[in-house]
C-alpha atoms as a PDB file:
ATOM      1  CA  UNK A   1     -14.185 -49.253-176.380  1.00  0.00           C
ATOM      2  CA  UNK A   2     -12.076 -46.997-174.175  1.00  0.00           C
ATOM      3  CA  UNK A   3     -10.487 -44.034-176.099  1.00  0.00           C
ATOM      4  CA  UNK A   4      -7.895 -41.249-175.575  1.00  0.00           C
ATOM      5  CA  UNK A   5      -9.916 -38.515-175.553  1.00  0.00           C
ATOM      6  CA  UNK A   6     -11.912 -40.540-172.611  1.00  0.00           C
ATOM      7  CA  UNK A   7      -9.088 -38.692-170.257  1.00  0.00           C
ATOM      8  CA  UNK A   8      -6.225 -41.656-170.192  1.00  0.00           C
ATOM      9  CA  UNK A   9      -3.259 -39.743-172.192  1.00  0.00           C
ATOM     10  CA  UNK A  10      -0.617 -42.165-171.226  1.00  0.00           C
ATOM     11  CA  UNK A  11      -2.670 -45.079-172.636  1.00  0.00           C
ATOM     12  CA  UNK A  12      -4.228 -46.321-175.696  1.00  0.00           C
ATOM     13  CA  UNK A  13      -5.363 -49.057-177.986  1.00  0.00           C
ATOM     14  CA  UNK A  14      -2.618 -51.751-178.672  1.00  0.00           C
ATOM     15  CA  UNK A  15      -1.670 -51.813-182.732  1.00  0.00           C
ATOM     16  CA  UNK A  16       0.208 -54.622-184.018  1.00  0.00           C
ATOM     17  CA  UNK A  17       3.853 -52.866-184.189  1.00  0.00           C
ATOM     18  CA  UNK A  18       3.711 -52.612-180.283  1.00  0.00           C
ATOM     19  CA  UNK A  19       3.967 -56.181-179.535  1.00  0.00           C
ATOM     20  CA  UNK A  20       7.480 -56.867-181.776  1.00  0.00           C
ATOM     21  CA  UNK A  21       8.605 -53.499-179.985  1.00  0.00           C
ATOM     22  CA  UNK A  22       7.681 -54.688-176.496  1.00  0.00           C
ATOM     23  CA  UNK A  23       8.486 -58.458-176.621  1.00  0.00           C
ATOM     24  CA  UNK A  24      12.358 -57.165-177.325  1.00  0.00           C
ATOM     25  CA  UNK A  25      12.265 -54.881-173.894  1.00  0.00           C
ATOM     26  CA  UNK A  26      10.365 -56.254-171.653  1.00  0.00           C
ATOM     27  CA  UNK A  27      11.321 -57.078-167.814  1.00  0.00           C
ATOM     28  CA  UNK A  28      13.005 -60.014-166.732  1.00  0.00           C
ATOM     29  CA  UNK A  29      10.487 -60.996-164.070  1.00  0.00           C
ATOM     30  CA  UNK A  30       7.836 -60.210-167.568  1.00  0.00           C
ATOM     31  CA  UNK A  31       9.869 -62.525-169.795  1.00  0.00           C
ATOM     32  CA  UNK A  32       9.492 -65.143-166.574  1.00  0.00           C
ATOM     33  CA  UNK A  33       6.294 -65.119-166.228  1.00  0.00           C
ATOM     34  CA  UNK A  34       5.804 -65.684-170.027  1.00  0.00           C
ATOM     35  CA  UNK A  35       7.488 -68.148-170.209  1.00  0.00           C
ATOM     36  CA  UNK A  36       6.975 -70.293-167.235  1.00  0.00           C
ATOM     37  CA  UNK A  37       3.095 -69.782-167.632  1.00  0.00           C
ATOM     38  CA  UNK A  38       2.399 -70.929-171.258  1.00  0.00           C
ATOM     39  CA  UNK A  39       6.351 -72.122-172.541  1.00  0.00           C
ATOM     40  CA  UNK A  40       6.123 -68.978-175.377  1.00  0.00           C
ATOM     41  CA  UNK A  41       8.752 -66.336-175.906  1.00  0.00           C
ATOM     42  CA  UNK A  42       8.027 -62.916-175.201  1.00  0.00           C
ATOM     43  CA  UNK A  43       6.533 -62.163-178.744  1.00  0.00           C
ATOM     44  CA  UNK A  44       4.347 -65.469-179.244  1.00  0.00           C
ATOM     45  CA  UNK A  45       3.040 -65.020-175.265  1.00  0.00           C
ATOM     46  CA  UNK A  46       2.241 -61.242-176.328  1.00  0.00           C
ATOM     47  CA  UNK A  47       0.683 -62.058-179.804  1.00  0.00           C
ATOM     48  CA  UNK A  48      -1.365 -64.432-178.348  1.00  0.00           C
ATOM     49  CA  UNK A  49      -2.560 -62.619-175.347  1.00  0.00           C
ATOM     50  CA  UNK A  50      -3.223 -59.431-177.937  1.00  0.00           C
ATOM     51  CA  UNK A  51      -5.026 -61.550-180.274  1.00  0.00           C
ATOM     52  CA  UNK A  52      -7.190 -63.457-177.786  1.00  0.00           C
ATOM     53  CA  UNK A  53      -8.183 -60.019-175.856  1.00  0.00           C
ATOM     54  CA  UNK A  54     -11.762 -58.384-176.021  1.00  0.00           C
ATOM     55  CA  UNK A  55      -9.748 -55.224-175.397  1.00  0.00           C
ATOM     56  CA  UNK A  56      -5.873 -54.481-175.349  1.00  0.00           C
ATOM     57  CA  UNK A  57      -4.080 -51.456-174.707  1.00  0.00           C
ATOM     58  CA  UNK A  58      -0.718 -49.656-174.688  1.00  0.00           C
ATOM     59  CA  UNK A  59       0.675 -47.617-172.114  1.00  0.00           C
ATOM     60  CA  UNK A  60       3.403 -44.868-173.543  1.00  0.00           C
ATOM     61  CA  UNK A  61       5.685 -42.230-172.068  1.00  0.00           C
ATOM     62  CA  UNK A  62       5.733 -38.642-172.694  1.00  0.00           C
ATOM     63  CA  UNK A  63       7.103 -39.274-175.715  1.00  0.00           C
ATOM     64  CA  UNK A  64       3.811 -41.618-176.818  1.00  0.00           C
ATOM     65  CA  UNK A  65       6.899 -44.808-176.936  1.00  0.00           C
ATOM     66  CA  UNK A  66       5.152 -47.597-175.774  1.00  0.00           C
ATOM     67  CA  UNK A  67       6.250 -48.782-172.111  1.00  0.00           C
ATOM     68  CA  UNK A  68       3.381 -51.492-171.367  1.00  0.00           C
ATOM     69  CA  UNK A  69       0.687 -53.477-172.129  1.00  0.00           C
ATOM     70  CA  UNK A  70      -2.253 -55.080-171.072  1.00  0.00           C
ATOM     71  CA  UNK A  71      -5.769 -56.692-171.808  1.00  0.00           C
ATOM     72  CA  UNK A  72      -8.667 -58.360-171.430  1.00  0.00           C
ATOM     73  CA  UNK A  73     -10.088 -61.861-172.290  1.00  0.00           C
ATOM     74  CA  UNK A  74     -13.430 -62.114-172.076  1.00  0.00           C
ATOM     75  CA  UNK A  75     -14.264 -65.854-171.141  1.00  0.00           C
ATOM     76  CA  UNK A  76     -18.150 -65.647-170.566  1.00  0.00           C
ATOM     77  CA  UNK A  77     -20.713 -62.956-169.769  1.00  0.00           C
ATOM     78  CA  UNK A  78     -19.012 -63.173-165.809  1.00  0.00           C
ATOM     79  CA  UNK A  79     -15.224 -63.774-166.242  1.00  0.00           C
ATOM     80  CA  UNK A  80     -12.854 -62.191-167.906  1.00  0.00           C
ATOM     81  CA  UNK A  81      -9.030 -62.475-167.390  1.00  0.00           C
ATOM     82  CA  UNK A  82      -6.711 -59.400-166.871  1.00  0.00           C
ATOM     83  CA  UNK A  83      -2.825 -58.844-167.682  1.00  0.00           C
ATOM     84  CA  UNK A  84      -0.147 -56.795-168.110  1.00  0.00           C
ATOM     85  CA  UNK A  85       3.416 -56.980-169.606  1.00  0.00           C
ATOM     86  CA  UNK A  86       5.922 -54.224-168.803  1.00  0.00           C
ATOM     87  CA  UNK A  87       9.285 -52.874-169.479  1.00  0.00           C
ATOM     88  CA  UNK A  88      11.791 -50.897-167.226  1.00  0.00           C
ATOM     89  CA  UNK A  89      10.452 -47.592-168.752  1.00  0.00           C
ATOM     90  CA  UNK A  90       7.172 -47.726-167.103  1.00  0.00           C
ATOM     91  CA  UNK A  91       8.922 -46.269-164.254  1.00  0.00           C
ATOM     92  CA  UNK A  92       9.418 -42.946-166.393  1.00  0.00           C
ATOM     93  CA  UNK A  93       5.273 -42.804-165.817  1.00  0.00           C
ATOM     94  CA  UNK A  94       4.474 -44.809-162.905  1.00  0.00           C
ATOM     95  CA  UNK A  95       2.537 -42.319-161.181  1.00  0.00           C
ATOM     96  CA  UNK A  96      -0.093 -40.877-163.557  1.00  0.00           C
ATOM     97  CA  UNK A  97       0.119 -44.922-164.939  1.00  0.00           C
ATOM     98  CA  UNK A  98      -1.175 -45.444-161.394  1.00  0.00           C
ATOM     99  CA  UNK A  99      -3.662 -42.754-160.816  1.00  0.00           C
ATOM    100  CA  UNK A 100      -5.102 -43.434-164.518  1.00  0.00           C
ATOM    101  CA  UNK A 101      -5.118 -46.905-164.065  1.00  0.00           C
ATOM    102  CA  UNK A 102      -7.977 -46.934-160.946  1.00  0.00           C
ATOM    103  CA  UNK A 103      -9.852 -44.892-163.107  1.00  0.00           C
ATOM    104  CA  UNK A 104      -9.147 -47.245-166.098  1.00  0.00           C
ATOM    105  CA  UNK A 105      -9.914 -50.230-163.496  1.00  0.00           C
ATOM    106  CA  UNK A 106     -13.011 -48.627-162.693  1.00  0.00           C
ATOM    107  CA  UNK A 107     -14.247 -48.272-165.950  1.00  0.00           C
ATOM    108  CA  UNK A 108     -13.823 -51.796-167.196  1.00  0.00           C
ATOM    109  CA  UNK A 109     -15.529 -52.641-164.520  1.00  0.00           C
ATOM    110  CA  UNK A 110     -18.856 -51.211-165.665  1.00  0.00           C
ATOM    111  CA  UNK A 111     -18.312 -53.865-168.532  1.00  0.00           C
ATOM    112  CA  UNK A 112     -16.514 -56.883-166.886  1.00  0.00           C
ATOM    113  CA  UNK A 113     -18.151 -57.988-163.732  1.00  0.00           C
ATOM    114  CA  UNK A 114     -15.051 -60.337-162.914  1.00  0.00           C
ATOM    115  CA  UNK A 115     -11.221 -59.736-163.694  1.00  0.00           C
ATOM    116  CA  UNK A 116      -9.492 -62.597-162.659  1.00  0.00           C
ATOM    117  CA  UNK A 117      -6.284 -64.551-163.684  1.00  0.00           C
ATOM    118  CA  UNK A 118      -2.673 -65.711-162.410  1.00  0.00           C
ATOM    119  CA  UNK A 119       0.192 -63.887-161.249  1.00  0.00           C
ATOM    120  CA  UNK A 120       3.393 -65.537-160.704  1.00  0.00           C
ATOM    121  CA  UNK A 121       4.470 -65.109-157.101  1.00  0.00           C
ATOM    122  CA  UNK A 122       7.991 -63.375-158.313  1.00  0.00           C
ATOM    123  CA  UNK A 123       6.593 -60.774-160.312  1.00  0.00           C
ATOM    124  CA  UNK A 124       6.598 -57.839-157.481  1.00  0.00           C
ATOM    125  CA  UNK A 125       5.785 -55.316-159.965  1.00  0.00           C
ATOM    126  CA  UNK A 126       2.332 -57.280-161.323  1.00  0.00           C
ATOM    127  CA  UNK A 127       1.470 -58.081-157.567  1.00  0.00           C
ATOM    128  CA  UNK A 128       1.957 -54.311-156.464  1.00  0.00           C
ATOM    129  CA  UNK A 129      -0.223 -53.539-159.933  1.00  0.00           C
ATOM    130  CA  UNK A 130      -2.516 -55.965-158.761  1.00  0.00           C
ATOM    131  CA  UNK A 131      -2.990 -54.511-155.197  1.00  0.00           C
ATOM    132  CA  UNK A 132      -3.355 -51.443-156.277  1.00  0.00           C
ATOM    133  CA  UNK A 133      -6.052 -52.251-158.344  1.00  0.00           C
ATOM    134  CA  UNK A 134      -8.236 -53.969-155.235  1.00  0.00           C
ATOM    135  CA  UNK A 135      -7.292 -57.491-156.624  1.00  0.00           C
ATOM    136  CA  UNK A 136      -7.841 -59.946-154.271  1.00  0.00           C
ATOM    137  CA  UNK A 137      -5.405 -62.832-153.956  1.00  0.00           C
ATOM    138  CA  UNK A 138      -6.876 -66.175-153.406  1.00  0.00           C
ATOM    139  CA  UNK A 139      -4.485 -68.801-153.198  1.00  0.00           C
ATOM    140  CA  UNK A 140      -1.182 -69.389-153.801  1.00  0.00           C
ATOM    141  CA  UNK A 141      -0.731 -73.031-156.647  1.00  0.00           C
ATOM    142  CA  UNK A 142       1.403 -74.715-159.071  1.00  0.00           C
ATOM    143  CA  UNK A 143       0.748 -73.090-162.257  1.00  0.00           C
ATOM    144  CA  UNK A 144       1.756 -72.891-165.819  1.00  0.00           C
ATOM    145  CA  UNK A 145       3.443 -75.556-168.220  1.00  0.00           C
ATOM    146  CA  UNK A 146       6.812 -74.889-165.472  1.00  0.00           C
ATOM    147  CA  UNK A 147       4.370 -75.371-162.475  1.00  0.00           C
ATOM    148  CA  UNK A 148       5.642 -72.772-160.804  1.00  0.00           C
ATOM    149  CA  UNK A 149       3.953 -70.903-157.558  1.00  0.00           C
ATOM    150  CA  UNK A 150       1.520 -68.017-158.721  1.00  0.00           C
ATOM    151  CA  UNK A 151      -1.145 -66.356-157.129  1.00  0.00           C
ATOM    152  CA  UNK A 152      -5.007 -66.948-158.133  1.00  0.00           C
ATOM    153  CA  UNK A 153      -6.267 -63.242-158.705  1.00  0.00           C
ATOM    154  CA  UNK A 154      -9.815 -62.158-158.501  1.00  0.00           C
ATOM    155  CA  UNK A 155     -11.726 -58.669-158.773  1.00  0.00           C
ATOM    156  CA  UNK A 156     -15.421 -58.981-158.683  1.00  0.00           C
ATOM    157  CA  UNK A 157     -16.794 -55.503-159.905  1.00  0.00           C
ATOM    158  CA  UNK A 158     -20.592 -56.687-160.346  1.00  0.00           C
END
């Protein structure tokens, strides 16, 4: 498991207090996505996704408050699915978010030989993330109990 003193200072492990604290600040396009994907509200789409991750983690400001989140889901020894929730204060950090991030990226993908998921098509912010990551999009489908257009999402890092 991926620690703070492994170099990432603006991110660590998710604890359960960070999920009420997020769900009430997220984005709009975040809350969106939540909800036209699975039908939850921001804190039952976050519990779940923290509680069904093989790894979750917190990204915080300067002043360690908690800005964003995202996981993992392992679903077999080849796919896993990645996402991330964010509020408007991730711009506070968004460059060493960024610059961390590839080297976060590239470290989960010693572990995970395939990060792959859904984005919905409105969510600029996930789709820049997702870019800058070396996601591949795949298709663009109906999706999520709204059936709404998202993007299939792929990495392969095997």
């Amino acid at each position: 498991m991926l620690a703070p003193q492994q170099g990432f200072n603006h991110i660590r492990l998710t604890v359960l207090e960070d999920i009420e604290y997020l769900s009430l600040r997220l984005r709009f396009e975040d809350k969106r996505e939540i909800l036209s994907a699975t039908g939850l509200t921001p804190y039952e789409g976050l519990l779940f996704s923290y509680k069904n991750s093989t790894t979750c983690f917190t990204i915080v400001n300067y002043k360690n408050i908690p800005v964003s989140i995202f996981g993992i889901n392992k679903i077999n020894n080849s796919l896993s699915t990645i996402w991330l929730m964010a509020t408007d204060g991730l711009k506070e950090i968004e460059k060493p978010f960024l610059k961390q991030n590839k080297e976060l990226i590239n470290f989960l993908a010693k572990k995970y030989k395939i990060l792959w998921n859904f984005v919905d098509c409105r969510n600029e912010l996930h789709i820049k993330w997702l870019r800058w990551c070396g996601f591949k999009f795949l298709r663009k489908v109906n999706y999520g109990v709204l059936n709404q257009p998202f993007y299939e999402i792929i990495k392969i890092c095997a």
